[in-house]
Protein backbone atom coordinates (compact mmCIF):
# COMPACT_ATOMS: atom_id res chain seq x y z
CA UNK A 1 85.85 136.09 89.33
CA UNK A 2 89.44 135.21 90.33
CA UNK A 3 88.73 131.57 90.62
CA UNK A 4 86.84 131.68 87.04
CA UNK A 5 90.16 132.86 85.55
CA UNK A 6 92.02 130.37 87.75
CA UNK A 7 90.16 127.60 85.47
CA UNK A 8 90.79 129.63 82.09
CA UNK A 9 94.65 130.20 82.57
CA UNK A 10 96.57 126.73 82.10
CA UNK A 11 98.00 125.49 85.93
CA UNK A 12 102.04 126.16 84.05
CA UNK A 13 101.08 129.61 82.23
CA UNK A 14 103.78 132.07 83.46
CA UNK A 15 100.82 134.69 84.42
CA UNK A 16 99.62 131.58 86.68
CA UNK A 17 103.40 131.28 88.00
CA UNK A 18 103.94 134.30 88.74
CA UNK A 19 100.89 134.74 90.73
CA UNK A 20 101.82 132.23 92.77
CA UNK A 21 104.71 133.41 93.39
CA UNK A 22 103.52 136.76 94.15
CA UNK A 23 101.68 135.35 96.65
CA UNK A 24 104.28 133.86 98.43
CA UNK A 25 106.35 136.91 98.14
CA UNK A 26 103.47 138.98 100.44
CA UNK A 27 103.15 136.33 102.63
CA UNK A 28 106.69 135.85 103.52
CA UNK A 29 107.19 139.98 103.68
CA UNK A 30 103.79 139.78 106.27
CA UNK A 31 105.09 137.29 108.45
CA UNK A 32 108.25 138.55 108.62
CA UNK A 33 110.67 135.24 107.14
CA UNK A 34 110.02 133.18 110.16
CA UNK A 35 111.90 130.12 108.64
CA UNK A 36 114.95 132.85 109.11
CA UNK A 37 114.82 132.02 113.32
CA UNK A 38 115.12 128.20 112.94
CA UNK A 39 116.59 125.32 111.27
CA UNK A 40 114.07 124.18 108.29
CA UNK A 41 114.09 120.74 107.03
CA UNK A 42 112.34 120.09 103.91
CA UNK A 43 111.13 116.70 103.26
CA UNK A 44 110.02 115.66 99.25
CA UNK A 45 109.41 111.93 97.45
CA UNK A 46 106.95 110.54 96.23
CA UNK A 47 106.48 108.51 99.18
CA UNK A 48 107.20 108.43 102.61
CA UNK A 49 107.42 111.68 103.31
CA UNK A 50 104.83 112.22 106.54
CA UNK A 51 106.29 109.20 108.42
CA UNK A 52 109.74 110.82 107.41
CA UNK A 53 108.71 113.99 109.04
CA UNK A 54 107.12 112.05 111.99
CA UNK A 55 110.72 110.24 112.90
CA UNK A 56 113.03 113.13 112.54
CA UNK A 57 110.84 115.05 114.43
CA UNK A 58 110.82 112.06 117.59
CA UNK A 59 114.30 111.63 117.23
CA UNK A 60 115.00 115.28 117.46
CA UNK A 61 112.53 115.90 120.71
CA UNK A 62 114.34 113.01 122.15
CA UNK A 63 117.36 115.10 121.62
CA UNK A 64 115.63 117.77 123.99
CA UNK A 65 114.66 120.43 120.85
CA UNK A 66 111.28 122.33 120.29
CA UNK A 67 110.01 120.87 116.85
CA UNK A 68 107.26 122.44 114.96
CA UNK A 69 106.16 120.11 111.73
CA UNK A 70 103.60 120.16 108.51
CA UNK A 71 102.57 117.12 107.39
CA UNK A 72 99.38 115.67 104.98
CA UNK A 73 98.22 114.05 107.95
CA UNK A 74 98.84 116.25 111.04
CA UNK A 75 100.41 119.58 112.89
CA UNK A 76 102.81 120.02 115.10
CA UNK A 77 103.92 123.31 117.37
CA UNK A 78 105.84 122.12 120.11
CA UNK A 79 103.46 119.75 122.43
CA UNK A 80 100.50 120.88 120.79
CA UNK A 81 99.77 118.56 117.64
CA UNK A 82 96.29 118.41 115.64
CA UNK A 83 94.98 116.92 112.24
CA UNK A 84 95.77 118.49 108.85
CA UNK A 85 92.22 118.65 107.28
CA UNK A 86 93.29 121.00 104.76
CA UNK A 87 93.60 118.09 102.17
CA UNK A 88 96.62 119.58 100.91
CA UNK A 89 100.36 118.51 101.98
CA UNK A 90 102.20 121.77 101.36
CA UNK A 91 99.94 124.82 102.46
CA UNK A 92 99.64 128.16 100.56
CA UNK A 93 101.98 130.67 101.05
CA UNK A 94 100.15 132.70 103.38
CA UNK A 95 98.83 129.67 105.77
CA UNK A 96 102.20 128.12 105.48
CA UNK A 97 104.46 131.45 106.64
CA UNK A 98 101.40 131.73 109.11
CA UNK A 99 102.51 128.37 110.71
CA UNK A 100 106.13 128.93 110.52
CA UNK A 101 105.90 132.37 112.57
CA UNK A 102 104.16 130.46 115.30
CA UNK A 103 106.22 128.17 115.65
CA UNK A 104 109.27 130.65 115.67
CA UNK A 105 107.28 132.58 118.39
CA UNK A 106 106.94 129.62 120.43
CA UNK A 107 110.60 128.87 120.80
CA UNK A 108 110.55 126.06 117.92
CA UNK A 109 114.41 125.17 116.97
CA UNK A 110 113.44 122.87 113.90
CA UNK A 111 110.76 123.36 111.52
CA UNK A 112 110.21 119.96 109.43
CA UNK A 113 107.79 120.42 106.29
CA UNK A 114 106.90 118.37 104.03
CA UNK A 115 107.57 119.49 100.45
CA UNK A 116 105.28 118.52 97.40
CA UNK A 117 106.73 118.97 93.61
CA UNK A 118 103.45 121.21 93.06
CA UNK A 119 104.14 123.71 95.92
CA UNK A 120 107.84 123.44 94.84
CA UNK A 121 106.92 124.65 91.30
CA UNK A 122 104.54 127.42 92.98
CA UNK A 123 106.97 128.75 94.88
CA UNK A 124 105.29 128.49 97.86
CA UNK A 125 108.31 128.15 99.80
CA UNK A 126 109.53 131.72 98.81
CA UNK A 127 111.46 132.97 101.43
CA UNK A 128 111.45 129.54 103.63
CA UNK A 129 115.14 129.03 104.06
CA UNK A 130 115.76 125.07 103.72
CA UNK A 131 118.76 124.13 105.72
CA UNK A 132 118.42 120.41 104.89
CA UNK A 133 116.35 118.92 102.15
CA UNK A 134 115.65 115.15 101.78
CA UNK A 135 114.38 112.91 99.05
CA UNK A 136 112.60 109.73 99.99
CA UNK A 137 112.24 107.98 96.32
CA UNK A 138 110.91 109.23 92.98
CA UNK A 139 108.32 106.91 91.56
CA UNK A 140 105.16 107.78 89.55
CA UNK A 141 103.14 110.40 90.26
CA UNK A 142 101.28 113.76 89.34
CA UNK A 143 101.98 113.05 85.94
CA UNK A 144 98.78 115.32 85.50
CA UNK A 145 99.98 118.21 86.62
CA UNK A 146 103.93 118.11 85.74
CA UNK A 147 102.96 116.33 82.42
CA UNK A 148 106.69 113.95 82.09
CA UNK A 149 108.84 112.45 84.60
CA UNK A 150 111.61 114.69 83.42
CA UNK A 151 109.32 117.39 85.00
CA UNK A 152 108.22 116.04 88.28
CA UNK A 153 112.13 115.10 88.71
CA UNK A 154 113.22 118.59 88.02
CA UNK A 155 110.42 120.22 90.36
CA UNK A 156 111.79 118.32 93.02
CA UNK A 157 115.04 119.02 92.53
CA UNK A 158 114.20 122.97 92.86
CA UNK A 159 113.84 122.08 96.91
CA UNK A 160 118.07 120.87 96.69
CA UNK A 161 118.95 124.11 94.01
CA UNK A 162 117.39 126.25 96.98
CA UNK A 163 120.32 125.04 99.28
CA UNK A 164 122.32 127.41 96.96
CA UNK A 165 120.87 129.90 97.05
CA UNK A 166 118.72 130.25 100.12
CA UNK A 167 119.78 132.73 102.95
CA UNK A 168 122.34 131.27 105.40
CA UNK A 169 122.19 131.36 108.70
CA UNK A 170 124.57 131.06 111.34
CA UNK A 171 126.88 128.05 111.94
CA UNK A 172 123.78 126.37 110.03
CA UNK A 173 125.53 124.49 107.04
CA UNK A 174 123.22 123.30 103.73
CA UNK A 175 123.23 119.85 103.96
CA UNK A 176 121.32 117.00 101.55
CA UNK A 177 119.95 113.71 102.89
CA UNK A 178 119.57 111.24 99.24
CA UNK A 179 118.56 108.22 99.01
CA UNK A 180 121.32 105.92 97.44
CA UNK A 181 118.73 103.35 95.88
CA UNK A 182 116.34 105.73 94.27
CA UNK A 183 117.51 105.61 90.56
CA UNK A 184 116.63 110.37 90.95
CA UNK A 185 119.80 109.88 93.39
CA UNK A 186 122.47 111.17 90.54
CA UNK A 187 120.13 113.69 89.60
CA UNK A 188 120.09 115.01 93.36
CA UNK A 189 123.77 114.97 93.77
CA UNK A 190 124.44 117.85 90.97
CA UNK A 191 123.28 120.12 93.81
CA UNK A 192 125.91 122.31 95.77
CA UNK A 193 125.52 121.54 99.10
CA UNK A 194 127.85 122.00 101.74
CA UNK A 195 127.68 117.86 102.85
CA UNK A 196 125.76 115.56 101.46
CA UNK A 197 124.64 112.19 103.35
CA UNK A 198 123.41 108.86 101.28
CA UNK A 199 121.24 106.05 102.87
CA UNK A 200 120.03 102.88 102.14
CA UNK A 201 119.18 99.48 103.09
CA UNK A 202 122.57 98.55 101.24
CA UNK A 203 124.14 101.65 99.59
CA UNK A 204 125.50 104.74 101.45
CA UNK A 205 127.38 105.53 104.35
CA UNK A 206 124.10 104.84 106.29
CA UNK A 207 122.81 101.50 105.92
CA UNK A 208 121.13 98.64 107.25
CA UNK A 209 121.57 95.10 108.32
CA UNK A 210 120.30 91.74 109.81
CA UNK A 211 116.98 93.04 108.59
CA UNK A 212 113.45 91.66 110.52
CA UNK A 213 110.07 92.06 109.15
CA UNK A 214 107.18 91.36 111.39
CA UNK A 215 103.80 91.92 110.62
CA UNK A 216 103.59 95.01 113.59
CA UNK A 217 107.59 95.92 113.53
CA UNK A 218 110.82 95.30 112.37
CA UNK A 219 114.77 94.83 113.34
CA UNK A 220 117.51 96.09 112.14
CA UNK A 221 121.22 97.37 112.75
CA UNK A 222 121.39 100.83 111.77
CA UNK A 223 125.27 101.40 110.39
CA UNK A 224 126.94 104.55 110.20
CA UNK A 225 130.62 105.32 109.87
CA UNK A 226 132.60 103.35 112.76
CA UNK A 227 129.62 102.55 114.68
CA UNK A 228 126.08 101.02 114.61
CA UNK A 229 122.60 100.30 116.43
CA UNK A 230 120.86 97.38 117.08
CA UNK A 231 117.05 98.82 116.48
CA UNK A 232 113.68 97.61 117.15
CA UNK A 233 111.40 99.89 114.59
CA UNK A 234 107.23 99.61 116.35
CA UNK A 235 107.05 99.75 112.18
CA UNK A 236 106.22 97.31 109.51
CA UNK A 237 107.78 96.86 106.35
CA UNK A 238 111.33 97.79 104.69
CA UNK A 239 109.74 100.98 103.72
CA UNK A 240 109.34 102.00 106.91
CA UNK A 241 113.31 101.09 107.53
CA UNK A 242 113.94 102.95 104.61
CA UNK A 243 111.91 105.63 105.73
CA UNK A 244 113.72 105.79 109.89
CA UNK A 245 117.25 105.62 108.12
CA UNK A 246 116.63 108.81 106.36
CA UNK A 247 115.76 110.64 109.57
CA UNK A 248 118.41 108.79 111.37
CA UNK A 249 120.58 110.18 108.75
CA UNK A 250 119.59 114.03 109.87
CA UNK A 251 120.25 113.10 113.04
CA UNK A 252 123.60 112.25 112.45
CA UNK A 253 124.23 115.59 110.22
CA UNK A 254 122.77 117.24 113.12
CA UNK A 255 125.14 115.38 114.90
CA UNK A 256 123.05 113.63 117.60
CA UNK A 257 124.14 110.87 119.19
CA UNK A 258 122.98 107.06 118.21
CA UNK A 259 121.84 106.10 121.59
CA UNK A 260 119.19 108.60 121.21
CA UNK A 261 118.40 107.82 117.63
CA UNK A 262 117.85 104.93 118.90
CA UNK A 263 115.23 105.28 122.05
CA UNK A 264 113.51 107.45 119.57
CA UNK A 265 112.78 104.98 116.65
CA UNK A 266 111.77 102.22 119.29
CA UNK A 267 109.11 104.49 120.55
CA UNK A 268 107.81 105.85 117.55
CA UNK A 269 103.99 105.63 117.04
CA UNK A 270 101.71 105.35 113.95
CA UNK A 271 101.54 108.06 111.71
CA UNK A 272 97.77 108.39 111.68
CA UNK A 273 96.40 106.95 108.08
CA UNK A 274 98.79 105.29 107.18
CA UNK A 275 99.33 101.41 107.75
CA UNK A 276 97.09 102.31 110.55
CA UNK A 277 95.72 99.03 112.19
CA UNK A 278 91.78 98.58 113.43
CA UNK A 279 91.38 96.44 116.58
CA UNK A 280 88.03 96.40 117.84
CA UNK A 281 88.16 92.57 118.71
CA UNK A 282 87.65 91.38 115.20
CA UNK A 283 89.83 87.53 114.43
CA UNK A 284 90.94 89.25 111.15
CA UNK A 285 93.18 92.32 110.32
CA UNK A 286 91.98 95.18 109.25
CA UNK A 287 94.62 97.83 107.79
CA UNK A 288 93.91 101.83 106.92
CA UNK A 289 96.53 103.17 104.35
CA UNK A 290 96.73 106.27 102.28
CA UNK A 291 98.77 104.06 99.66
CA UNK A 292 97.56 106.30 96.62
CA UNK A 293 100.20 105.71 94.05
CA UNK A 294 101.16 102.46 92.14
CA UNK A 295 104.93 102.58 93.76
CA UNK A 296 103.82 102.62 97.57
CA UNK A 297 100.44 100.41 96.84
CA UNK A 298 102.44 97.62 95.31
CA UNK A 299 105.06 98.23 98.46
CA UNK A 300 102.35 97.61 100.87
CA UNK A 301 100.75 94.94 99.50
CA UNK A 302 103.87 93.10 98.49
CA UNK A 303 104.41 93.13 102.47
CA UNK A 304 100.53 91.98 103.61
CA UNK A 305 100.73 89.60 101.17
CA UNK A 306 103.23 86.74 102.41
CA UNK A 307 101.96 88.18 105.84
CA UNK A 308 98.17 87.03 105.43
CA UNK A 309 97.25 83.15 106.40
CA UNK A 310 94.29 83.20 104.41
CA UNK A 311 92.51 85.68 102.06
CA UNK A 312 94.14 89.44 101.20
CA UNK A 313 90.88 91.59 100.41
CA UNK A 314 91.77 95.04 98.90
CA UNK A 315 88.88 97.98 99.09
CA UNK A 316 90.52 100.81 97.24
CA UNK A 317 89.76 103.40 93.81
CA UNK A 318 91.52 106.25 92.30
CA UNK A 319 91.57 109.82 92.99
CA UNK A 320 89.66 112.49 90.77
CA UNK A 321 91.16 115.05 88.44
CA UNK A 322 94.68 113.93 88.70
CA UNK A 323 96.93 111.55 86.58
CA UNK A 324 94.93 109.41 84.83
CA UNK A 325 97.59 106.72 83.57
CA UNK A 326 98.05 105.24 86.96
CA UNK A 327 94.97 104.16 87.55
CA UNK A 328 94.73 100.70 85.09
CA UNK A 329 98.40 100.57 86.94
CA UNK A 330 97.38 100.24 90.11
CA UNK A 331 94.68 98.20 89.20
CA UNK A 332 96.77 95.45 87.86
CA UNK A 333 99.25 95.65 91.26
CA UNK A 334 95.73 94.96 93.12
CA UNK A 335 94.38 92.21 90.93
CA UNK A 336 98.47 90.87 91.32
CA UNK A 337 98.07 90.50 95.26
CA UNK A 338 94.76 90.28 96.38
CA UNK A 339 92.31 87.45 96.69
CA UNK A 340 89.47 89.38 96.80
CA UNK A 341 88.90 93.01 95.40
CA UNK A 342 86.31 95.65 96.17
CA UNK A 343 86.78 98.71 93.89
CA UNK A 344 84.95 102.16 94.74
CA UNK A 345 85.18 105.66 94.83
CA UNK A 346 87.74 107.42 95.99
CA UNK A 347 87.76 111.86 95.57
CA UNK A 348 86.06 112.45 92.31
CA UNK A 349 86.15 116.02 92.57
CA UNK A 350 84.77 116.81 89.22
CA UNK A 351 84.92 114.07 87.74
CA UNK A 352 82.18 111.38 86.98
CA UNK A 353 83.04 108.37 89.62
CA UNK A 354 81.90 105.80 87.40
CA UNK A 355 84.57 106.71 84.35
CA UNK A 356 87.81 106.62 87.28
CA UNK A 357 86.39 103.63 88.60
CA UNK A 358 86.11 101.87 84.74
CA UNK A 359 89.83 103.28 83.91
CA UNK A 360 90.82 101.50 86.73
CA UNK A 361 89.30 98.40 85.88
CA UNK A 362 90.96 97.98 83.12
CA UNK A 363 93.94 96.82 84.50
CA UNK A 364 92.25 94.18 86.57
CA UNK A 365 91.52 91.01 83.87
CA UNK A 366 89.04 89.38 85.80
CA UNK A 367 85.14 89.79 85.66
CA UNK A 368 83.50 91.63 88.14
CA UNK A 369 81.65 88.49 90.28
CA UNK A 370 85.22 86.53 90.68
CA UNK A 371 86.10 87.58 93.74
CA UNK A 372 85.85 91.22 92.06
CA UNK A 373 83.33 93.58 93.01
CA UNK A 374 82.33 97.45 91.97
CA UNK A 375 81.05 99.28 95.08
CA UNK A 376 80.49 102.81 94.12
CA UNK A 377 79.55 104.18 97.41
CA UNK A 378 82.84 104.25 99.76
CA UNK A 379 80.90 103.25 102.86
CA UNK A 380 78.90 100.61 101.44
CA UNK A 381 82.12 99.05 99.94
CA UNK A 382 84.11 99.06 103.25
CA UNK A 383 80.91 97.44 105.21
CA UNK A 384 80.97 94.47 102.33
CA UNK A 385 84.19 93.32 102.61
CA UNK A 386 83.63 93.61 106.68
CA UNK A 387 81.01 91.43 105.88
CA UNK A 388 82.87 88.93 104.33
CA UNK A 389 86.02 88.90 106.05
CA UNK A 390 86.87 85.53 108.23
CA UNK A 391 89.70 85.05 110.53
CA UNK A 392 93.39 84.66 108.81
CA UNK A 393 91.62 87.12 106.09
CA UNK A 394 93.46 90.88 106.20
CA UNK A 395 91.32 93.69 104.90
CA UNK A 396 92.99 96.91 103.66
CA UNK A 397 91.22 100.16 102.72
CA UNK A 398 93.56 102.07 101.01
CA UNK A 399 93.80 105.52 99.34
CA UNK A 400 92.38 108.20 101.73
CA UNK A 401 94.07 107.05 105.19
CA UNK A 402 93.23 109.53 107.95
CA UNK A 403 91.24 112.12 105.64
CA UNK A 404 88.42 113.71 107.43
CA UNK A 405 85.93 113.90 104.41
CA UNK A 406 85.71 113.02 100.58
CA UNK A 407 85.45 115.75 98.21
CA UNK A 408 82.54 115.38 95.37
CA UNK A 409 82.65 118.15 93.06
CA UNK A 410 83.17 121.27 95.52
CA UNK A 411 81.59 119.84 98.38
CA UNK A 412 83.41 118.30 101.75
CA UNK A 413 81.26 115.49 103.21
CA UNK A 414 82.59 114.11 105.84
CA UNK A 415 83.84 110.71 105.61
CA UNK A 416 87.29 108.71 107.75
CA UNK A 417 87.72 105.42 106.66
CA UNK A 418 88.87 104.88 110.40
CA UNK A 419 86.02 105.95 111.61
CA UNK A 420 83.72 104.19 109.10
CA UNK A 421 85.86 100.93 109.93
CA UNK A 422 85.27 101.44 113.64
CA UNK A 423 81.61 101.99 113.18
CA UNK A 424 81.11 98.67 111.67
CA UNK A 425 83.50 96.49 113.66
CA UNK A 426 81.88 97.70 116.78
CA UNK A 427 78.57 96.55 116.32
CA UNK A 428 77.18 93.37 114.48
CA UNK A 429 76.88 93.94 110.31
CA UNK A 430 73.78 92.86 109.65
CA UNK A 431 74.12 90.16 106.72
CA UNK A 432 71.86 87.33 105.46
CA UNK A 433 74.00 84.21 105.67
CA UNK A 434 72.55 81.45 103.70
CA UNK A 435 73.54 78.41 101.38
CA UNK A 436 77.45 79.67 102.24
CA UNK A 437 76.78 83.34 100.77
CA UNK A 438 76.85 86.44 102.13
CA UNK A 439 73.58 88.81 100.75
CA UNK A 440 74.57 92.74 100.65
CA UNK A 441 71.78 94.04 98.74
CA UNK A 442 69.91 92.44 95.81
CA UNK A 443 73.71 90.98 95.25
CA UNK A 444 75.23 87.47 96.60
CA UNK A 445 79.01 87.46 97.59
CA UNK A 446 80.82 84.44 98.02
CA UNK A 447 81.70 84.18 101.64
């Protein structure tokens, strides 16, 4: 019954609102405000956020500190870390305040969380005291749910009004962490806070310079106020700076040294899902992303591109019941940058496959057979352009990243592009190869 008047009552209704924010009311008064016995950091952006989350939390268990975290890919209480297969970035109140009180009763001095502008204008952080909140970028996103950009921007910006007004805590000062070359940064900065911190690859106080991009890592000299950093980032991709200079940037409000800062970043690892490489032997790349957005798709694929000796090839589709005007966007960045295109599903949920799939083709111009192909079933798709791929070529399946299962109306089946991509590579594809074409099916591919 409650989840038949969930679908009656629109998602921004104030009844709906204030449900939600019941909700997180009771949960913080069960658990008892855990967020109260350690420094929170809240993370929010459009993108960026879990590898965000993933480097402050190195840098600050380099430092020597306990560090609990909540990520869309992962969990972390102290040593113990495990996947996030709730599907959902920011949990609900209850399972959130849940997490937070074990961390606090397992000694945890930081508690880094990422922070989605739905949860944000939920309230599910009712009664989380943020210490620090960070904003990666604003791009477009979720335009489903908030409706405008004005919106999205101004959900976000409830995580830096909460500095405000949040409980204090002692010798704990509110402090912001912006992001000088995200055009949201004015917006940001109308917040009180007690200090405020600005980074960027050229503005801020925290910048950085003699910039190389490699196709595993990069270098760069990480400058701060009267000192800097020569670092080697195990990272592709500016992003990715972009993404270690705002934790560096925590570090130094939480005023830990460079040299550690630095032996962090150099030994940070993957963030599961996303830019996650495949090597099973292949002579061709083979990249795992959760790029979902037109912003960070075009980001990632602007960096393969010039990367890639010989053919780009892009498997990749849009996500169910959510904003609908990206899709012919991100289309059109794929059809931009790659050679060779396999469309498919992606989450439907309720929604028929077939109609996201043709809303994203129309923002690719060429006809399906040039180089183009629609794949419906995820799996099937994947195996194709395994099929095809030679050496020089890079293959990226994009969209899902390290997600343990698809979701098709209400059901979970299970389904890890990793895993899928690891299945094939390690055994021979069986393929008919003749007169230079590649048969999958009653169809003919150009190899």
């Amino acid at each position: 019954m409650l989840d038949s008047l969930k679908k009656k009552i629109p998602q921004h209704h104030p009844l709906r609102l204030l449900y939600h924010k019941t909700m997180a009311i009771l949960a913080a008064l069960y658990y008892r405000f855990p967020g109260d016995r350690m420094t929170v950091i809240g993370v929010t952006g459009t993108n960026g956020k879990t590898t965000t989350v993933h480097l402050i939390s190195e840098i600050l268990r380099e430092a020597g500190h306990k560090v609990g975290f909540l990520t869309t890919a992962d969990f972390r209480i102290d040593e113990e870390l495990w996947p996030n297969e709730a599907k959902m970035t920011t949990l609900p109140p209850f399972k959130l305040q849940r997490y937070l009180r074990l961390m606090a009763d397992q000694g945890c001095q930081y508690a880094v969380v990422e922070v989605t502008s739905h949860a944000l204008d939920q309230s599910r952080l009712w009664g989380v005291s943020i210490d620090i909140a960070i904003s990666t970028n604003v791009t477009h996103d979720h335009l489903d749910y908030h409706m405008t950009a004005e919106a999205y921007l101004k959900a976000k910006g409830k995580l830096f009004n909460s500095l405000n007004y949040s409980k204090r805590k002692p010798n704990i000062p509110k402090v912001s962490i912006l992001n000088a070359e995200d055009p949201s940064v004015t917006y940001f900065q109308k917040f009180v806070a007690d200090r405020t911190f600005l980074y960027g690859i050229t503005k801020g106080s925290f910048c950085a310079s003699d910039i190389t991009l490699r196709a595993d890592s990069s270098t760069f000299t990480f400058r701060v106020p009267n000192d800097r950093a020569e670092i080697t980032l195990p990272l592709p991709g500016q992003f990715n700076i972009e993404n270690a200079l705002a934790a560096a940037t925590v570090a130094v409000a939480l005023q830990i040294n460079l040299p550690i800062i630095k032996r962090a970043l150099e030994k940070a690892a993957p963030v599961p899902g996303r830019m996650e490489p495949i090597r099973e032997g292949q002579k061709y790349g083979v990249i795992v992303d959760y790029a979902h957005a037109p912003d960070s798709l075009e980001k990632m694929l602007a960096m393969f591109r010039p990367l890639t000796s010989k053919r780009l090839m892009v498997v990749f589709g849009a996500t169910g019941d959510r904003d609908r005007s990206k899709r012919p966007i991100m289309g059109e960045i794929v059809h931009r940058y790659a050679d060779w295109i396999v469309l498919t599903d992606d989450d439907p949920y309720t929604e028929d496959p077939l109609q996201i799939m043709g809303e994203v083709k129309k923002g690719i111009p060429r006809k399906e057979g040039e180089n183009f192909w629609i794949i419906p079933d995820r799996r099937e798709a994947i195996r194709v352009a395994l099929a095809v791929a030679r050496e020089g070529d890079t293959v990226i399946v994009t969209g899902k990243g390290c997600e343990p299962y698809q979701v098709v109306g209400d059901r979970k089946i299970p389904s890890d592009d990793r895993q899928i991509v690891r299945g094939y590579l390690s055994r021979e594809v069986e393929v008919e190869i003749g007169e230079g074409k590649v048969q999958v099916g009653n169809r003919y591919l150009e190899s």
